[in-house]
Protein backbone atom coordinates (compact mmCIF):
# COMPACT_ATOMS: atom_id res chain seq x y z
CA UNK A 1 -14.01 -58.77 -63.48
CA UNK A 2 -14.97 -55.01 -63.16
CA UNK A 3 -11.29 -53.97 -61.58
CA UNK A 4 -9.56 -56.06 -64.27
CA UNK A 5 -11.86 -54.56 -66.70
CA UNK A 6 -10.58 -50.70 -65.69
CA UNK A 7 -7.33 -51.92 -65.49
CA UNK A 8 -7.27 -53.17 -69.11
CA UNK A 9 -8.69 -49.94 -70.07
CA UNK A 10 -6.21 -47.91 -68.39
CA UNK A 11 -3.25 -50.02 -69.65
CA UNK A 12 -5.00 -49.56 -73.13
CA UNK A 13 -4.95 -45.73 -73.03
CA UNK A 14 -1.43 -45.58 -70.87
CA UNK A 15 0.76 -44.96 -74.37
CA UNK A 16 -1.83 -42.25 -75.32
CA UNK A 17 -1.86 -40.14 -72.21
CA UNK A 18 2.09 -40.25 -71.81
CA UNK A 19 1.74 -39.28 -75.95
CA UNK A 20 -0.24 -36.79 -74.99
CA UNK A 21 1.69 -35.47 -72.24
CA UNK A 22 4.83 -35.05 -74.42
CA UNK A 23 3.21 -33.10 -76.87
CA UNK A 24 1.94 -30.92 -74.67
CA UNK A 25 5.17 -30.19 -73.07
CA UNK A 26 6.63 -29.35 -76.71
CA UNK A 27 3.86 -27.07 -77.49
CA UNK A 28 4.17 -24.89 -74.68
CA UNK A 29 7.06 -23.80 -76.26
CA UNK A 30 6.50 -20.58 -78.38
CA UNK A 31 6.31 -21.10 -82.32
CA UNK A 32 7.29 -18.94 -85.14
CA UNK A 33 4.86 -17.15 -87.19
CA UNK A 34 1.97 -14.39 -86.47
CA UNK A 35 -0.20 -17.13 -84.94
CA UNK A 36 2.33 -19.53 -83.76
CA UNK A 37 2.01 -19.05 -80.00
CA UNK A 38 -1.97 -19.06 -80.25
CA UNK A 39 -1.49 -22.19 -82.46
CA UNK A 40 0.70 -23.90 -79.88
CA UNK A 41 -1.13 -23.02 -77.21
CA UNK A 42 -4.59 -24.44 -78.42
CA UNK A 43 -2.53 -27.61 -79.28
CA UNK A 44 -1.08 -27.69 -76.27
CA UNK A 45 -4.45 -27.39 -74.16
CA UNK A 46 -5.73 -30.06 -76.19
CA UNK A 47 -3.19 -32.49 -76.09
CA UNK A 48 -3.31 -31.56 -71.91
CA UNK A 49 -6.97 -32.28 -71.55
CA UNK A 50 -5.89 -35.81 -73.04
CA UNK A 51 -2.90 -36.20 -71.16
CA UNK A 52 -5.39 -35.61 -67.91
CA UNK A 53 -7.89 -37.77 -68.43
CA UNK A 54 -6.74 -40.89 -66.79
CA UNK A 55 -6.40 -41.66 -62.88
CA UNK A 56 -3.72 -42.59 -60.46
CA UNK A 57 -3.75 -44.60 -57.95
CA UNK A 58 -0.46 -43.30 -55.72
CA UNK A 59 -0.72 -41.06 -52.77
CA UNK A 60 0.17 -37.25 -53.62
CA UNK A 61 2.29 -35.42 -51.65
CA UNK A 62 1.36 -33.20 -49.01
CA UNK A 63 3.62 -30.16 -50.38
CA UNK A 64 4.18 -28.72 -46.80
CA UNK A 65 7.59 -28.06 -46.58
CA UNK A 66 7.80 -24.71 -44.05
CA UNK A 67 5.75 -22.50 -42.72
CA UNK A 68 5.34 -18.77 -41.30
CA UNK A 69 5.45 -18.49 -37.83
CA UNK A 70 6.09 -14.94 -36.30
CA UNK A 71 7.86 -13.94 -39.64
CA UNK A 72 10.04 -16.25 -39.18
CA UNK A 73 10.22 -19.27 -41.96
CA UNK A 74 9.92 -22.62 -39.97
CA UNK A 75 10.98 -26.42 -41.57
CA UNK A 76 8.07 -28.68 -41.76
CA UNK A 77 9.15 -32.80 -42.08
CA UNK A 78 6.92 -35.55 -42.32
CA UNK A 79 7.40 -38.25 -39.03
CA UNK A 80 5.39 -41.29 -38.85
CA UNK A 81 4.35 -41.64 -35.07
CA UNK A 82 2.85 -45.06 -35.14
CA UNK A 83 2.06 -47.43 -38.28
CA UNK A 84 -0.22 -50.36 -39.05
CA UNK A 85 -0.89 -52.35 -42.26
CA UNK A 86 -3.25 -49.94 -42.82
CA UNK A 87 -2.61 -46.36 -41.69
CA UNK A 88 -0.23 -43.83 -40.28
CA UNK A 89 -0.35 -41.69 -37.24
CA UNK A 90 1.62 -39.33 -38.90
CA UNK A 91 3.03 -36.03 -37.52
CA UNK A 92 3.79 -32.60 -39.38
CA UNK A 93 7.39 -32.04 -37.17
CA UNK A 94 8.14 -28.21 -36.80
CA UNK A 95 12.28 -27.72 -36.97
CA UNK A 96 11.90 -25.68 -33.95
CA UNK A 97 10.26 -26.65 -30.28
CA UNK A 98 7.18 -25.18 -29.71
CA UNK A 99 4.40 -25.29 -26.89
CA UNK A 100 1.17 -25.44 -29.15
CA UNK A 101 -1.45 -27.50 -28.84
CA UNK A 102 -1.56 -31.27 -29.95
CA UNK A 103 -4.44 -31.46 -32.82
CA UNK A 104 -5.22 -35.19 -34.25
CA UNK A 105 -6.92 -34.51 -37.91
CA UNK A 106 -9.06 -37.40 -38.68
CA UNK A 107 -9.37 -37.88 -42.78
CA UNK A 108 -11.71 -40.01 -44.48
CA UNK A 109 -11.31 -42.99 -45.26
CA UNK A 110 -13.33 -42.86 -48.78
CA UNK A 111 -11.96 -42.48 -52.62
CA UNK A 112 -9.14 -40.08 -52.00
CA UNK A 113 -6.17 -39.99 -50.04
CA UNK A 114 -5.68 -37.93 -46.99
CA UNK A 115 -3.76 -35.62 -48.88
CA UNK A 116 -7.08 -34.11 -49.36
CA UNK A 117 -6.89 -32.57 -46.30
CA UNK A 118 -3.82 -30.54 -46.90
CA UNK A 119 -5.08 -27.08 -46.84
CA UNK A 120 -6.88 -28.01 -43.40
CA UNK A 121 -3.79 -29.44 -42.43
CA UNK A 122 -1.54 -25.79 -43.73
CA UNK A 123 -3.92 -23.44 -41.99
CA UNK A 124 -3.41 -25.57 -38.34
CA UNK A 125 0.42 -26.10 -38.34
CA UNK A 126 0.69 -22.45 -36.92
CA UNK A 127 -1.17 -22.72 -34.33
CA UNK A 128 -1.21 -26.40 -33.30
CA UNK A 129 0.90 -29.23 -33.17
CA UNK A 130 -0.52 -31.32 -36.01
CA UNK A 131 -1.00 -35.18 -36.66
CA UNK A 132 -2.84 -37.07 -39.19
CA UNK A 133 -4.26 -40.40 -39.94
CA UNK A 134 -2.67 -40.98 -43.24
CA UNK A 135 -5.27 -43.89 -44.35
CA UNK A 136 -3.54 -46.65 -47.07
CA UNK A 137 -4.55 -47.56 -50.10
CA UNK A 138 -6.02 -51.04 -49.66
CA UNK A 139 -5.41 -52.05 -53.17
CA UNK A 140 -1.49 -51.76 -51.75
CA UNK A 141 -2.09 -53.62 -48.15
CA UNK A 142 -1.57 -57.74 -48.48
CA UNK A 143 -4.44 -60.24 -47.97
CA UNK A 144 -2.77 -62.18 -45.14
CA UNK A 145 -2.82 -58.51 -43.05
CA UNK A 146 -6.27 -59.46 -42.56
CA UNK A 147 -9.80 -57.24 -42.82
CA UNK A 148 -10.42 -53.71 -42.29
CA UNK A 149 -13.79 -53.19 -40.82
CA UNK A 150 -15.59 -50.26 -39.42
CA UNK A 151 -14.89 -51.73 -36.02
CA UNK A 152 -11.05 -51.74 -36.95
CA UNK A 153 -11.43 -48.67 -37.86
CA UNK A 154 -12.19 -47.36 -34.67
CA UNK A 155 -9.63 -49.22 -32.92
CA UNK A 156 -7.08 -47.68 -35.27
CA UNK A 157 -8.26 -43.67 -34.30
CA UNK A 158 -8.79 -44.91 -30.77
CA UNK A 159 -5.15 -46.06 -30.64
CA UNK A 160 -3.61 -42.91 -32.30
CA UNK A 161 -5.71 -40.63 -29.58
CA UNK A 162 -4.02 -42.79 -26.86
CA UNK A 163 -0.83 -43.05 -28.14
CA UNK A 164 -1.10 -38.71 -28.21
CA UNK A 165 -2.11 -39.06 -24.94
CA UNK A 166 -3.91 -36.23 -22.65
CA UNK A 167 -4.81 -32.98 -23.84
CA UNK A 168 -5.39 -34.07 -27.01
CA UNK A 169 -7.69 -31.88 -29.66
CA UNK A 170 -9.84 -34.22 -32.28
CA UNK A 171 -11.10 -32.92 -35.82
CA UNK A 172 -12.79 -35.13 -37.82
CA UNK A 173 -13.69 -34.35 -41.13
CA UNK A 174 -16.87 -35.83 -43.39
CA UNK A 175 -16.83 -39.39 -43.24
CA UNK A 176 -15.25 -40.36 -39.70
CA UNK A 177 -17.78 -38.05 -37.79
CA UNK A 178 -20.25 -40.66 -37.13
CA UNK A 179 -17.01 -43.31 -35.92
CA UNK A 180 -15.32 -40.53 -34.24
CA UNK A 181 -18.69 -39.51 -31.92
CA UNK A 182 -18.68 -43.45 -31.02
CA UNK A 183 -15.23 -43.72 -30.43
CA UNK A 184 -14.97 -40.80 -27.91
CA UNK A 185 -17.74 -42.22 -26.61
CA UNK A 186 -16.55 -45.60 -25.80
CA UNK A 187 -13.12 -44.04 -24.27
CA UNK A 188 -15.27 -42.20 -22.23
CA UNK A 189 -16.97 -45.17 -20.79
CA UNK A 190 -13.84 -47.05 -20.26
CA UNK A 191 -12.53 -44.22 -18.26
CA UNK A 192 -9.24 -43.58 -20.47
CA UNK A 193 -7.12 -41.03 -19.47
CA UNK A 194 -6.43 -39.70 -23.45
CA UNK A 195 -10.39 -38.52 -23.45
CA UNK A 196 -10.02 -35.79 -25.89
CA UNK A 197 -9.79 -32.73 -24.94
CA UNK A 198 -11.81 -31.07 -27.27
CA UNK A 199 -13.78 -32.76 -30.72
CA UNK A 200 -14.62 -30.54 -33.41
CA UNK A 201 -16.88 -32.44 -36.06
CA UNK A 202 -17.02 -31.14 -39.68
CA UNK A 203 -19.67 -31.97 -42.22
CA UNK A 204 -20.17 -35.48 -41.36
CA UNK A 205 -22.77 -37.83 -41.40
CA UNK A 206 -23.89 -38.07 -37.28
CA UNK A 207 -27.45 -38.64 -38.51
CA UNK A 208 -28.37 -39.18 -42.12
CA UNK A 209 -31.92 -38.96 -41.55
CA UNK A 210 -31.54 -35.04 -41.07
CA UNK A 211 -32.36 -33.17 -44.53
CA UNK A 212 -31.29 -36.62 -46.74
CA UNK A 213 -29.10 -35.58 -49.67
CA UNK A 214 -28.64 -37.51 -53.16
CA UNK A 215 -26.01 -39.64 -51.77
CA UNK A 216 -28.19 -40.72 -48.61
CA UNK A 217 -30.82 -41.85 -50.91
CA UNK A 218 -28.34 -43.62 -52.95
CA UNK A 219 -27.75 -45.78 -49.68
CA UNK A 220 -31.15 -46.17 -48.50
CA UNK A 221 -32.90 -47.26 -51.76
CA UNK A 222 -30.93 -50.28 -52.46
CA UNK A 223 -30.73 -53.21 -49.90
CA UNK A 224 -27.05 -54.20 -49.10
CA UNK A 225 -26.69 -57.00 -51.13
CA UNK A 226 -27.26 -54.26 -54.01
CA UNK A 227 -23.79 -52.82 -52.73
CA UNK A 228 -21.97 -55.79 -52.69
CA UNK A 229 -22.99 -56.91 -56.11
CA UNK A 230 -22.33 -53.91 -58.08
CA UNK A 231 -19.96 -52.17 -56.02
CA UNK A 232 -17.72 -54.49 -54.81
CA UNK A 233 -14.33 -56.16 -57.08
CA UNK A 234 -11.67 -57.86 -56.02
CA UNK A 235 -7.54 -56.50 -56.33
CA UNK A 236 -6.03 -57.67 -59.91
CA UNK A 237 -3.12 -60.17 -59.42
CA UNK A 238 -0.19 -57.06 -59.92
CA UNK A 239 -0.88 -55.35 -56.60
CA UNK A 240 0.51 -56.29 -53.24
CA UNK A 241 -3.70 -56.47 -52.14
CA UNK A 242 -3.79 -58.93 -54.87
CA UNK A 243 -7.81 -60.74 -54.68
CA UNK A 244 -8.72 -58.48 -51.83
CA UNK A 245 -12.05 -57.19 -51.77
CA UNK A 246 -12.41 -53.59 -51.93
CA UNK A 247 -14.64 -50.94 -52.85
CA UNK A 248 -12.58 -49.56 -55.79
CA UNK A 249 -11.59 -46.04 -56.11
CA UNK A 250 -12.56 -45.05 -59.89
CA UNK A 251 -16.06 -46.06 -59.20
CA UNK A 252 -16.00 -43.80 -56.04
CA UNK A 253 -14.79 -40.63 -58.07
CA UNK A 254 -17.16 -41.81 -60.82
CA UNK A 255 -20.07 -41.36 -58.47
CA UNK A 256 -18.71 -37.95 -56.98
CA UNK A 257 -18.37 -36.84 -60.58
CA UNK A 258 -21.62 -37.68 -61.47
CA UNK A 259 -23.49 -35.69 -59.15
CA UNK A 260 -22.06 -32.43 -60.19
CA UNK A 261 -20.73 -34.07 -63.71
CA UNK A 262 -21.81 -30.38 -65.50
CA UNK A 263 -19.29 -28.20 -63.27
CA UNK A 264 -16.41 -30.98 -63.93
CA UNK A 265 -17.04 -30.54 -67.56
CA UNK A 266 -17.18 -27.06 -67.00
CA UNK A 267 -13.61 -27.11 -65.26
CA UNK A 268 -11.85 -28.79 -68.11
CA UNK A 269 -13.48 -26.22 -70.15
CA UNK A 270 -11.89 -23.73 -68.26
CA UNK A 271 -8.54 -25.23 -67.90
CA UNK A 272 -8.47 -25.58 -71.89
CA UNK A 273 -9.15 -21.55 -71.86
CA UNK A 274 -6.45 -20.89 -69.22
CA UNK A 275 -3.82 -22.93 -71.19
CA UNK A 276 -4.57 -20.70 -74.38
CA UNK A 277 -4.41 -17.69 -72.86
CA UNK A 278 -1.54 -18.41 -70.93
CA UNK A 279 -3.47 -17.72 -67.58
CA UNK A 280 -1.05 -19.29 -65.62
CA UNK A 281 -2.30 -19.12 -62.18
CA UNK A 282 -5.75 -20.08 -63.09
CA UNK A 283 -4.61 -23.05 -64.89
CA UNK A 284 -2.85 -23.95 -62.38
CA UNK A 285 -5.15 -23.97 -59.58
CA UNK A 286 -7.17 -26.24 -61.67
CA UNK A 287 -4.25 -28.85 -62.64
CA UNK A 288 -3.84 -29.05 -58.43
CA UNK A 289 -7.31 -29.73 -57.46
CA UNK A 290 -7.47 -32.45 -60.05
CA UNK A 291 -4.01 -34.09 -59.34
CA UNK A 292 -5.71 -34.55 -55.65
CA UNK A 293 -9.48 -35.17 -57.22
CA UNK A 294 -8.16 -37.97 -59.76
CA UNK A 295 -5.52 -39.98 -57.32
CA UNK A 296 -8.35 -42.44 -56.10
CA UNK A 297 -8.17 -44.81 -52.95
CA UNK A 298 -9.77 -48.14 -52.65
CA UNK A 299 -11.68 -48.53 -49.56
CA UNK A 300 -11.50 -51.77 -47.72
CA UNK A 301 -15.13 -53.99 -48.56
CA UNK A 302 -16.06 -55.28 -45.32
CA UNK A 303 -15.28 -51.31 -44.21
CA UNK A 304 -17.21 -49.79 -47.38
CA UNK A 305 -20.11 -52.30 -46.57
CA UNK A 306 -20.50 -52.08 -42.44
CA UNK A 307 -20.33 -48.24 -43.05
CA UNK A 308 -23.55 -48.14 -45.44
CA UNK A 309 -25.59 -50.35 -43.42
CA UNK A 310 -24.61 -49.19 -39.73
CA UNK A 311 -24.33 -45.22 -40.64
CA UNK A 312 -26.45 -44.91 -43.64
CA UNK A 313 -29.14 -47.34 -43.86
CA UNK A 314 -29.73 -48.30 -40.31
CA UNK A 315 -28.53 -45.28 -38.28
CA UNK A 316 -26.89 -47.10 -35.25
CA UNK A 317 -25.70 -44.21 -33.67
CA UNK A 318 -28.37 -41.62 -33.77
CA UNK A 319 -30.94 -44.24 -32.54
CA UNK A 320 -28.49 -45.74 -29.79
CA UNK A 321 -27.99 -49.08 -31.11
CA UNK A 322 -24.12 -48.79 -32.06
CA UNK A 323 -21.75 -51.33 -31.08
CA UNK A 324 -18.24 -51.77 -30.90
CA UNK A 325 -17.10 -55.49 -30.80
CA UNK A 326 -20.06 -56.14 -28.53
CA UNK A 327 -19.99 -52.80 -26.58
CA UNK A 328 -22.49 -50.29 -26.54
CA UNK A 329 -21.74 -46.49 -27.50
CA UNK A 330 -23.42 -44.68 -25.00
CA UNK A 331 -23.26 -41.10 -26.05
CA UNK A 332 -24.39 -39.81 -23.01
CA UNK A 333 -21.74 -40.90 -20.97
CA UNK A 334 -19.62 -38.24 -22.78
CA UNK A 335 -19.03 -35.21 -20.26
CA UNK A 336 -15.11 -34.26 -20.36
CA UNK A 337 -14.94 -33.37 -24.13
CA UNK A 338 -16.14 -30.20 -25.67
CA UNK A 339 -17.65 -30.46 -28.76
CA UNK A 340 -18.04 -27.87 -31.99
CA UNK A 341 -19.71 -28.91 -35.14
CA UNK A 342 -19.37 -27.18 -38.57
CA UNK A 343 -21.46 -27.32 -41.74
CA UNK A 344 -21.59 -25.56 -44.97
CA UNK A 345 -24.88 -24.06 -46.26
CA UNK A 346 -24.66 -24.93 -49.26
CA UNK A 347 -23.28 -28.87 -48.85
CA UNK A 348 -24.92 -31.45 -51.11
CA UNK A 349 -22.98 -34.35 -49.80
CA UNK A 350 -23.46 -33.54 -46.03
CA UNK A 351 -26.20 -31.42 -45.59
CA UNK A 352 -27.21 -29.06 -42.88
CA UNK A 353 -27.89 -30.79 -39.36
CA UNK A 354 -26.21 -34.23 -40.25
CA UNK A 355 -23.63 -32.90 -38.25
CA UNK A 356 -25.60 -30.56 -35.42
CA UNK A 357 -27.67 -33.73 -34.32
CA UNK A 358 -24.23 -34.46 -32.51
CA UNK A 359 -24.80 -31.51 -29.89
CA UNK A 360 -28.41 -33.45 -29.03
CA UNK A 361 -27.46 -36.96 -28.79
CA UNK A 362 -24.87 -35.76 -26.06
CA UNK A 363 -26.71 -34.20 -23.53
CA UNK A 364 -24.34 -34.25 -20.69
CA UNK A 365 -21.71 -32.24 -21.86
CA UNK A 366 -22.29 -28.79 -20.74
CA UNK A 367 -24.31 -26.14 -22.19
CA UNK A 368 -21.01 -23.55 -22.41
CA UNK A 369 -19.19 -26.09 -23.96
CA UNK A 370 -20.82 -26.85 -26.74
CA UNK A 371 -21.30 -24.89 -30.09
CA UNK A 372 -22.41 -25.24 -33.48
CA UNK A 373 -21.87 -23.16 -36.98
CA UNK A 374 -23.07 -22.91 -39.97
CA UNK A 375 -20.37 -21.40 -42.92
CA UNK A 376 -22.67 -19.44 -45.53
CA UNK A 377 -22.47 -19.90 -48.81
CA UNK A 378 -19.74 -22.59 -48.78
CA UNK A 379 -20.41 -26.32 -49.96
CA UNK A 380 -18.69 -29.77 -48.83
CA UNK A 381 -15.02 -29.10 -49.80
CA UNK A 382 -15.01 -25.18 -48.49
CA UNK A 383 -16.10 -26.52 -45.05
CA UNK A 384 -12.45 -27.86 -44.64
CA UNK A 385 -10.49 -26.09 -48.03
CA UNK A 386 -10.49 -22.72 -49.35
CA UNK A 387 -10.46 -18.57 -48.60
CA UNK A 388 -14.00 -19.33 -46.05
CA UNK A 389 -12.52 -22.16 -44.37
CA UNK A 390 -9.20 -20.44 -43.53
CA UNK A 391 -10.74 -17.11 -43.06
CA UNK A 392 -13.93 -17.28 -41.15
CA UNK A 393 -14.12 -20.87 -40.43
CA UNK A 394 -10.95 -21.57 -39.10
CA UNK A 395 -10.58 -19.01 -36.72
CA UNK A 396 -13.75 -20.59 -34.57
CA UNK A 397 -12.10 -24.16 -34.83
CA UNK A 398 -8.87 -22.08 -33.04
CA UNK A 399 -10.62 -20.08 -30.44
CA UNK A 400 -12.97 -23.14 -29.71
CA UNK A 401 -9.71 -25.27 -29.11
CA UNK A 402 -7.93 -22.85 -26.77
CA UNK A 403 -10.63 -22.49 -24.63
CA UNK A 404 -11.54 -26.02 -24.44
């Protein structure tokens, strides 16, 4: 009822917004008169913040068409490697053959797409060979391809590492850090030759006990059952996931937005400003962030559910309990992979030592390769986006890589 609910709404408002939209594409034109271009302006910005207010529901694009390499301009196309029902392995293709390193980025599977991840994914392709796991929206993958838990889930990244093969360099950013430190760890127990090379973890949940933010107490103060009442809807009968059970993605943006629901406001406030003053630039660095913020992904239930209990509420991994369709994760077993963790000072979603507890729990990979840092004065998104990321983070995650 919820997700049928929303959609009702949305189809309500849909003649509105695309109203809207129009009008403000008229009124950026200039209008006669004294005041005319203020006039059409402040019209304009209004009849944008309108137009904006809905959410989609499609994956954006990455918008990585070339790159600069050596001052030279180099072709970027998009190749899917491997595919399942629900992901890619998909690889950023240079139009010239390079010897770089091969770099798996590991995106969340949460309420946005992995298009997310693009500027993480911009500031590597010099450097690196880059692939991604380009995650699908569930609300668009059919019943009869079956469930999607969190032990699927690992058999997905664990089959994209092998398929890349040896020499392989991991990143895994926010939500697949806990997943990620288990798969590597089973892979290293079953003696497989595609043992990453390297694993750089960045601002995820390894151990939620650490420093508990907002959102870990949101897990921990409701049983399950909680979760799967109030969370959880079912597909309306228009999608190809039509009746599967998923974890939409408009209550998962509703929740990030709530948390820091002043600064959002404060945004659009901003935006509207921009628009009137024809700040171009700053308006539209706003208008991109929330073309990425507002496309929302619908996590899998069984996936949504396993994750809260086994990461969040229970803390399989940290305590050694974590299973993979009956085998144990043994952390410790890890010795061939070099690992780097990164955190932001200032994250309220992921905060300081969630992450770092991964150096601990894996006490048999060496001393020298091992390191941890902590970004100042960054929060969640300018761990893996931003001027700090590409400037003073990224440069760590590329020296860390070539020596490993």
């Amino acid at each position: 009822m919820l997700y049928n609910a929303y959609q009702a709404r949305q189809d309500f408002l849909a003649p509105l917004r695309i109203y809207a939209d129009l009008t403000a594409s008229v009124l950026r034109e200039p209008m006669a008169g004294p005041w005319g271009n203020l006039f059409a302006r402040t019209m304009g910005a209004a009849a944008e913040l309108v137009a904006r207010s809905g959410l989609t529901h499609d994956r954006p694009s990455y918008d990585i068409s070339d790159i600069e390499l050596a001052g030279n301009v180099v072709q970027i196309s998009e190749e899917p490697a491997l595919q399942t029902p629900f992901g890619t392995l998909l690889h950023f293709r240079k139009s010239i053959s390079l010897n770089q390193k091969r770099v798996l980025l590991v995106a969340p599977l949460a309420g946005h797409f992995a298009t997310l991840l693009r500027d993480t994914v911009r500031t590597l392709l010099p450097d690196h060979d880059v692939f991604i796991t380009d995650w699908k929206n569930a609300r668009d993958v059919p019943r009869q391809d079956g469930a999607f838990g969190l032990d699927d889930y690992i058999e997905h990244v664990m089959r994209f590492i092998e398929y890349l093969g040896p020499d392989t360099h991991v990143i895994g950013v926010c939500q697949p850090c806990n997943a990620l430190l288990a798969t590597v760890a089973l892979m290293a127990q079953n003696d497989s030759p595609a043992q990453p090379r390297s694993l750089t973890l960045m601002a995820g949940p390894v151990d939620t006990r650490i420093n508990p933010t907002v959102v870990n107490y949101l897990a921990t103060d409701h049983p399950l059952e909680w979760f799967e009442k109030n969370l959880i809807s079912t597909v309306p009968a228009r999608y190809k996931g039509a009746h599967r059970r998923v974890y939409p993605g408009f209550l998962q943006v509703s929740g990030f937005m709530s948390m820091n629901l002043p600064r959002h406001i404060r945004a659009h406030l901003d935006l509207f400003e921009h628009v009137i003053h024809a700040r171009d630039d700053k308006a539209a660095a706003t208008r991109n962030f929330y073309d990425e913020y507002f496309a929302v992904f619908d996590m899998p239930a069984e996936f949504y559910l396993e994750t809260v209990a086994r990461v969040f509420q229970d803390h399989h991994l940290a305590r050694g309990l974590f299973k993979w369709r009956g085998q144990k994760a043994d952390l410790k077993v890890i010795k061939n992979t070099a690992l780097l963790t990164i955190e932001g000072e200032n994250d309220d979603i992921c905060a300081p030592g969630q992450t770092e507890a991964a150096l601990a729990l894996t006490p048999n990979i060496a001393a020298n390769r091992k390191q941890h840092h902590l970004q100042k004065s960054v929060g969640h998104y300018g761990v893996f986006a931003g001027h700090r990321w590409q400037n003073e983070i990224y440069p760590i995650v590329r020296d860390f890589i070539a020596k490993a």
